[in-house]
C-alpha atoms as a PDB file:
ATOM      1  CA  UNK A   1     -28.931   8.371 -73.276  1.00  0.00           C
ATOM      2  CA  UNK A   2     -29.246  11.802 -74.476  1.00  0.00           C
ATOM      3  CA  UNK A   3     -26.275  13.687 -73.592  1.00  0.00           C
ATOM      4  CA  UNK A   4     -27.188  15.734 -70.766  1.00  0.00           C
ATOM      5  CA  UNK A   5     -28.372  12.129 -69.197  1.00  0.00           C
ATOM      6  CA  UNK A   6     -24.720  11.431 -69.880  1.00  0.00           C
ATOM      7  CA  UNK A   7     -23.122  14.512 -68.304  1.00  0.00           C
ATOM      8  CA  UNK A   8     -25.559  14.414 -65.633  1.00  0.00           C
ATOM      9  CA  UNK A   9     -24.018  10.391 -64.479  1.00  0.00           C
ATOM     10  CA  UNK A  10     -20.521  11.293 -64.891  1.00  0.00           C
ATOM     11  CA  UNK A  11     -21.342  14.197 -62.494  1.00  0.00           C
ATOM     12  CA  UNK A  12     -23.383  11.649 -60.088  1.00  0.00           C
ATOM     13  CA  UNK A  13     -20.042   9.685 -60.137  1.00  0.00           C
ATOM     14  CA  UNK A  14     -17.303  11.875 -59.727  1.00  0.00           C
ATOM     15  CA  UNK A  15     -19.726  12.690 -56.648  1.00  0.00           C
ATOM     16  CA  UNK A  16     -20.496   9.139 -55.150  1.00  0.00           C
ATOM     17  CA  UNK A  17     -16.442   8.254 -55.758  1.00  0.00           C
ATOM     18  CA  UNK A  18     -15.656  11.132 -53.444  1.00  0.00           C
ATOM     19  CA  UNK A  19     -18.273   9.937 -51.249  1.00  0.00           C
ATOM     20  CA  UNK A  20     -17.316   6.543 -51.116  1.00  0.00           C
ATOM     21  CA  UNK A  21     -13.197   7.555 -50.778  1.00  0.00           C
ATOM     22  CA  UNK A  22     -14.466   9.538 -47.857  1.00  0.00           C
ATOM     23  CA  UNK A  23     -16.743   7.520 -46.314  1.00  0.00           C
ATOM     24  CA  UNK A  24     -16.625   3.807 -47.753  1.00  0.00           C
ATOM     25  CA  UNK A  25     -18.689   1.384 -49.294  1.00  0.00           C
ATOM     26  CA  UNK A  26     -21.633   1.740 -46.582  1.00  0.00           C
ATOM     27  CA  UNK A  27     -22.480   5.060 -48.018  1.00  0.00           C
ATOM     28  CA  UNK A  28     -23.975   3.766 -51.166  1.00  0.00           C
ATOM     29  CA  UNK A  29     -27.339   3.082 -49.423  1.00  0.00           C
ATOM     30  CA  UNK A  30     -29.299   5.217 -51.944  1.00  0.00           C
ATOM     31  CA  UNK A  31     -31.532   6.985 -49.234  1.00  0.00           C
ATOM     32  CA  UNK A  32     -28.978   8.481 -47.587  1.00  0.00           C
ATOM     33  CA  UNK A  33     -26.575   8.886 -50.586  1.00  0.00           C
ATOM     34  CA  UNK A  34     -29.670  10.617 -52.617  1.00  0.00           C
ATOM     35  CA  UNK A  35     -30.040  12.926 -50.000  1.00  0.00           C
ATOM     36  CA  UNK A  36     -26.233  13.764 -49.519  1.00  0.00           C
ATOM     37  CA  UNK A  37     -26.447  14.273 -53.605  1.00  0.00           C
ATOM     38  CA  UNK A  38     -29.535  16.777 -53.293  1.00  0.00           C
ATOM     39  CA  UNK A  39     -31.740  13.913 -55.351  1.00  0.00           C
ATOM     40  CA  UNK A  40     -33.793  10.638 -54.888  1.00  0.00           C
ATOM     41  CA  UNK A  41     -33.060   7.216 -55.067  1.00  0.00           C
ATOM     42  CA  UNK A  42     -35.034   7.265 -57.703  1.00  0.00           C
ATOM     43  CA  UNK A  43     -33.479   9.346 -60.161  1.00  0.00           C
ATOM     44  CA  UNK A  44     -30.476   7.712 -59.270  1.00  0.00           C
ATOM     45  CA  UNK A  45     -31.879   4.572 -60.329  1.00  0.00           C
ATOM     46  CA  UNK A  46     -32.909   6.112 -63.227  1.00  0.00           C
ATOM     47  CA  UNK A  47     -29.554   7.342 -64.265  1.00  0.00           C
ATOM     48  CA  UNK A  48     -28.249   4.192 -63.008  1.00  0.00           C
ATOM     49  CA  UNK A  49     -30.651   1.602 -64.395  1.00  0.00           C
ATOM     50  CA  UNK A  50     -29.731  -0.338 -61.145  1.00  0.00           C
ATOM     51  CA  UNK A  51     -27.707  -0.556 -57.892  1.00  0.00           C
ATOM     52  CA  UNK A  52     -25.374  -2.887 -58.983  1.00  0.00           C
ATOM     53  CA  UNK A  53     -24.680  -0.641 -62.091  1.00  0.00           C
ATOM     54  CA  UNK A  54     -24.087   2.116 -59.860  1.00  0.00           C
ATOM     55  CA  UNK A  55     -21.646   0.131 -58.365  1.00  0.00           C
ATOM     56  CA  UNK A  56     -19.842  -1.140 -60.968  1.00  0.00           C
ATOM     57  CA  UNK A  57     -19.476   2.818 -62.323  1.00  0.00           C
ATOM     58  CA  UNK A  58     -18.409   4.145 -58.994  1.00  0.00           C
ATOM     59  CA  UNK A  59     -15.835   1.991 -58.360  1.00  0.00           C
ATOM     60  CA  UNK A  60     -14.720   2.063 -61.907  1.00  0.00           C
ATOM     61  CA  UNK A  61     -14.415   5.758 -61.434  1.00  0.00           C
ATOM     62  CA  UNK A  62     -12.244   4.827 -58.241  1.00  0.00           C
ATOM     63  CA  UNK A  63     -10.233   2.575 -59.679  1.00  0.00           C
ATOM     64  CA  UNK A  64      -9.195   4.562 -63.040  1.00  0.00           C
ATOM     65  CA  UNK A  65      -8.395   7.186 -60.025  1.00  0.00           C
ATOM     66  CA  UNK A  66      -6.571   4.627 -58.632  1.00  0.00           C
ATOM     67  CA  UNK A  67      -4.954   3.833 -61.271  1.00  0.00           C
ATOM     68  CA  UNK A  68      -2.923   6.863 -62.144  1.00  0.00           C
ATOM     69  CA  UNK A  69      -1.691   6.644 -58.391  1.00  0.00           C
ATOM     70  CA  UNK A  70      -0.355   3.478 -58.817  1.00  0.00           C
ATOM     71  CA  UNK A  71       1.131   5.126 -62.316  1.00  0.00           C
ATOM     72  CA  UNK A  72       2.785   7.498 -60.133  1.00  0.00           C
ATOM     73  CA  UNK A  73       4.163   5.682 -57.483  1.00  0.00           C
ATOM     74  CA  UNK A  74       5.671   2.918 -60.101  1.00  0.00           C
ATOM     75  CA  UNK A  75       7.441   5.192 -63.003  1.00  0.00           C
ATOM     76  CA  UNK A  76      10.911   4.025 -62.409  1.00  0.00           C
ATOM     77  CA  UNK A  77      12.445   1.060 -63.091  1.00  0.00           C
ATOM     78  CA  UNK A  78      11.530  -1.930 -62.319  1.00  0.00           C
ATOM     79  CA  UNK A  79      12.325  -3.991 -59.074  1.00  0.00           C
ATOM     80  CA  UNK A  80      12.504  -6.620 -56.730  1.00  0.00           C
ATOM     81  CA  UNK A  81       9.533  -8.027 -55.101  1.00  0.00           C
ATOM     82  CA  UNK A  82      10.950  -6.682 -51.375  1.00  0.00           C
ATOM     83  CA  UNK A  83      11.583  -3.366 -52.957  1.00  0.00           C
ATOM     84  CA  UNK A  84       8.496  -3.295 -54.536  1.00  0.00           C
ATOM     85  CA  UNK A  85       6.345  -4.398 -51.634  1.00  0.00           C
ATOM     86  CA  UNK A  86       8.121  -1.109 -49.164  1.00  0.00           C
ATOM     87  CA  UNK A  87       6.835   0.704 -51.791  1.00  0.00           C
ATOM     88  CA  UNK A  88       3.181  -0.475 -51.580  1.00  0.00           C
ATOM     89  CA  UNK A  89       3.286  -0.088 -47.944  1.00  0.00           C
ATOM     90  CA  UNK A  90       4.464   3.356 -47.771  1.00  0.00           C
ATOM     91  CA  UNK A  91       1.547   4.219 -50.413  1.00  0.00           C
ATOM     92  CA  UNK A  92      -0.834   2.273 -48.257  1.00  0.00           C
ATOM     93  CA  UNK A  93      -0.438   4.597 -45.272  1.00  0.00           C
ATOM     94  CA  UNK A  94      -0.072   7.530 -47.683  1.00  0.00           C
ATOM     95  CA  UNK A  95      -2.765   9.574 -46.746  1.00  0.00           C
ATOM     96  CA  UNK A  96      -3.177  10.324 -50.628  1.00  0.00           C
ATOM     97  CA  UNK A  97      -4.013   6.662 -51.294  1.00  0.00           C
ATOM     98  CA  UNK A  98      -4.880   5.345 -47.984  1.00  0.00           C
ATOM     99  CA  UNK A  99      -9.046   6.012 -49.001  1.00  0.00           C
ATOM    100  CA  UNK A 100      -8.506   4.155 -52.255  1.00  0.00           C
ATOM    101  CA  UNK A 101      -6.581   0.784 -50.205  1.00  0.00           C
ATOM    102  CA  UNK A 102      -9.500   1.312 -47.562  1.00  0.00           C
ATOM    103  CA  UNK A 103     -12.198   0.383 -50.239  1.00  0.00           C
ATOM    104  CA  UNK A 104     -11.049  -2.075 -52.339  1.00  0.00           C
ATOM    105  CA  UNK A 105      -9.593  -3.761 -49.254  1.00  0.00           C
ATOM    106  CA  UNK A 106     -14.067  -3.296 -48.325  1.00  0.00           C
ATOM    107  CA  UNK A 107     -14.839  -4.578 -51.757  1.00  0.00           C
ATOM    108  CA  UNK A 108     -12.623  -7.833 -51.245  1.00  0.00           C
ATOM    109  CA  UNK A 109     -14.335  -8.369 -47.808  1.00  0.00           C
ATOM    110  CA  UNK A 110     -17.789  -8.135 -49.164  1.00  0.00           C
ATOM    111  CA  UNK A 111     -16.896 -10.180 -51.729  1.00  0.00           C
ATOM    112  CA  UNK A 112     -15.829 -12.773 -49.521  1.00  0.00           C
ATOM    113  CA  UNK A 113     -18.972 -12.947 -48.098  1.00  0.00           C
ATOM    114  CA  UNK A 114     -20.448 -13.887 -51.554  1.00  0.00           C
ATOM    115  CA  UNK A 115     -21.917  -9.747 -51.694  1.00  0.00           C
ATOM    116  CA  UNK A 116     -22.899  -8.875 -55.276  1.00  0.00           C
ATOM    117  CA  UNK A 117     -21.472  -7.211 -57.622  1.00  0.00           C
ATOM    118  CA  UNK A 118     -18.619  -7.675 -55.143  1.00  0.00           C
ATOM    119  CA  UNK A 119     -17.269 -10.937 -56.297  1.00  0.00           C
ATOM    120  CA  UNK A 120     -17.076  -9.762 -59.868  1.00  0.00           C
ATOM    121  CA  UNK A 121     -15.514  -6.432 -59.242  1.00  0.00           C
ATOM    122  CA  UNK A 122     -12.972  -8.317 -57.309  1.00  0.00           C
ATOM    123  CA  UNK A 123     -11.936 -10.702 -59.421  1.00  0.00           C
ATOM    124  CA  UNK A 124     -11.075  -8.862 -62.272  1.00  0.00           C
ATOM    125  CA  UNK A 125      -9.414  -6.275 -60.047  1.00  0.00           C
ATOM    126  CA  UNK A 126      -7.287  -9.136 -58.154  1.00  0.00           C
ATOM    127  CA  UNK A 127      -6.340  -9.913 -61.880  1.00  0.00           C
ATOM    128  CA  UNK A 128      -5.376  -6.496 -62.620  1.00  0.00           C
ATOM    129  CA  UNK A 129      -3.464  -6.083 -59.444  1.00  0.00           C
ATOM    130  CA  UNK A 130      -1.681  -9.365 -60.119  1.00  0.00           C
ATOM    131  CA  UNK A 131      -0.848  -8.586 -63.558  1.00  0.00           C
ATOM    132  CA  UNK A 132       0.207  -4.839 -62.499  1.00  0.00           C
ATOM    133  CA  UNK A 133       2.243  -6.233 -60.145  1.00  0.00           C
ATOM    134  CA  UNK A 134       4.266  -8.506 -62.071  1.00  0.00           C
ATOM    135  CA  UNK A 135       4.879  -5.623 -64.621  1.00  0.00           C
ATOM    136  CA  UNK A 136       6.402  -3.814 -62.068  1.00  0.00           C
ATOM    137  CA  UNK A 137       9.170  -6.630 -60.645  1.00  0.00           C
ATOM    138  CA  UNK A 138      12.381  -7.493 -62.465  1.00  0.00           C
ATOM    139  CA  UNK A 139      11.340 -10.877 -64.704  1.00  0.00           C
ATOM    140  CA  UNK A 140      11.877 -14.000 -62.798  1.00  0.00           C
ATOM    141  CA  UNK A 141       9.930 -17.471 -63.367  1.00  0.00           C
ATOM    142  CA  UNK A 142       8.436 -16.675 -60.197  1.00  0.00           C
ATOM    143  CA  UNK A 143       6.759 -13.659 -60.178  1.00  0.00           C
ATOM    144  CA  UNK A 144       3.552 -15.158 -60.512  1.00  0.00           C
ATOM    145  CA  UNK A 145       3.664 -16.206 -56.994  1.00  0.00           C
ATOM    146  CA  UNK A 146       5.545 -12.838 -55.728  1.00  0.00           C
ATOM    147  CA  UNK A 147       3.001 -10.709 -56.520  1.00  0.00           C
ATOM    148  CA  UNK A 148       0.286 -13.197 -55.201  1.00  0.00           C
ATOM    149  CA  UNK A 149       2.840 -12.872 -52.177  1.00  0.00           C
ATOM    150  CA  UNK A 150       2.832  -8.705 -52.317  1.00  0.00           C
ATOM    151  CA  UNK A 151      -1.234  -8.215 -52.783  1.00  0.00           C
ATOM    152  CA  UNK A 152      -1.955 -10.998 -49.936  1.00  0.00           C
ATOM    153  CA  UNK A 153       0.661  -9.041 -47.208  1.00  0.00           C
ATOM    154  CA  UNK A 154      -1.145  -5.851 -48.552  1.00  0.00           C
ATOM    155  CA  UNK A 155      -4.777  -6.812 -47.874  1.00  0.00           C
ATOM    156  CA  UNK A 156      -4.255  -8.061 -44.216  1.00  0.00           C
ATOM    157  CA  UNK A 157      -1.690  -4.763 -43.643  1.00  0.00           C
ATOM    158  CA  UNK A 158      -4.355  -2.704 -44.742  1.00  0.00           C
ATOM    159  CA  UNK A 159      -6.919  -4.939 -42.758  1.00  0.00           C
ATOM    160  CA  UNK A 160      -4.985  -4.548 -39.615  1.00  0.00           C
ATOM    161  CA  UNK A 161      -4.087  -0.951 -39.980  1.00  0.00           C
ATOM    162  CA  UNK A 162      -7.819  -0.190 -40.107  1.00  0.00           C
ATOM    163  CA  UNK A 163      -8.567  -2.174 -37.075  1.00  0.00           C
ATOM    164  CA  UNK A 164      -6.072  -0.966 -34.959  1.00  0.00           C
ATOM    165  CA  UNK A 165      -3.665   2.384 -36.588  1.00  0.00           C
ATOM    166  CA  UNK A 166       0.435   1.990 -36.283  1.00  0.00           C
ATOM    167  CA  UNK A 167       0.147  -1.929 -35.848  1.00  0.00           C
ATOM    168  CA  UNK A 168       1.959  -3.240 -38.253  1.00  0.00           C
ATOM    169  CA  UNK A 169       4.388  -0.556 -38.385  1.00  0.00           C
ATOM    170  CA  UNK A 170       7.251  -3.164 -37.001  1.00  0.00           C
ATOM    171  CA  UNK A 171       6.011  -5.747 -40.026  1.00  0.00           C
ATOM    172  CA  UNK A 172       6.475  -3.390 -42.547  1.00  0.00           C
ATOM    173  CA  UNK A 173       9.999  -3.015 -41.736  1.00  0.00           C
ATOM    174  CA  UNK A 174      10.935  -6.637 -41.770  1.00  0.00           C
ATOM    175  CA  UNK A 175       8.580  -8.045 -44.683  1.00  0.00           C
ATOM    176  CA  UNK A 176      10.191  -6.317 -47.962  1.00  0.00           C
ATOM    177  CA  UNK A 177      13.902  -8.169 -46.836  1.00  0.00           C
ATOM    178  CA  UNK A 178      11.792 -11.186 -45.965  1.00  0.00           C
ATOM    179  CA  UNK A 179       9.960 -11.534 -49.146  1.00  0.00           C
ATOM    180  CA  UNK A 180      13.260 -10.838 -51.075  1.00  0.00           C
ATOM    181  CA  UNK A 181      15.082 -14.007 -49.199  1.00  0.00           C
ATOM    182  CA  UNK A 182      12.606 -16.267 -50.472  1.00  0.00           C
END
């Protein structure tokens, strides 16, 4: 790719990751999300090479953003698995990372339901959650299982706070102190 081509993609997705925060995962139908971008399906195939591809960079871009949230919100020491999970759940309903929980928690459904490039993406981000996780709790032969314990309360809080806002707001209170008992 000449590098213009190259300029002009990382342009196309800083755009579609803003998109896709905003409006989720259903706006990468490349009709509508050409004309939202001023283009054609077509050229975005062609800076793309395919959907999937397009995919895979957007929620790449999403999840480096991601990332450095997650960087932020875990710079002190390290803790519990109870501590650590209030933590997650205040970010979750932060409305700074609330977009970014709303999508991969999208990306996890559709990959449940066999979607491609879905189950990929998902995989290796459950395994960099998991691993993330476990860097962040004081070491214990357990931890494994903890943080398989933290990301699985985190998917169905952010599943339920999407279906119905404030829901959970009770749970959230009562599952760090649970989670540290066990």
């Amino acid at each position: 790719m000449a590098p213009n081509e190259t300029a002009r993609r990382v342009e196309l997705v800083e755009a579609i990751a803003l998109i896709v925060l905003e409006d989720g995962l259903d706006a990468l139908a490349l009709r509508g999300l050409a004309a939202r971008l001023s283009t054609s399906g077509r050229m975005l195939l062609y800076h793309f090479g395919t959907k999937d591809a397009l995919v895979r960079a957007v929620l790449m871009r999403i999840s480096e953003q991601m990332a450095v949230l997650q960087g932020a919100a875990a710079s002190g020491a390290r803790q519990t698995a109870g501590e650590f999970l209030g933590d997650m759940m205040q970010a979750g309903i932060d409305p700074a990372t609330a977009p970014f929980m709303r999508v991969w928690t999208d990306v996890i459904v559709r990959a449940a339901r066999g979607e491609a490039p879905y189950c990929e993406i998902a995989d290796k981000t459950v395994n960099a959650w998991l691993e993330w996780i476990v860097s962040r709790l004081h070491p214990a032969p357990d931890n494994d299982a903890k943080a398989a314990a933290v990301l699985s309360i985190m998917e169905g809080i952010t599943i339920l706070e999407l279906a119905q806002p404030g829901f959970t707001r009770q749970a959230r209170r009562l599952l760090p102190a649970l989670l540290d008992r066990c």
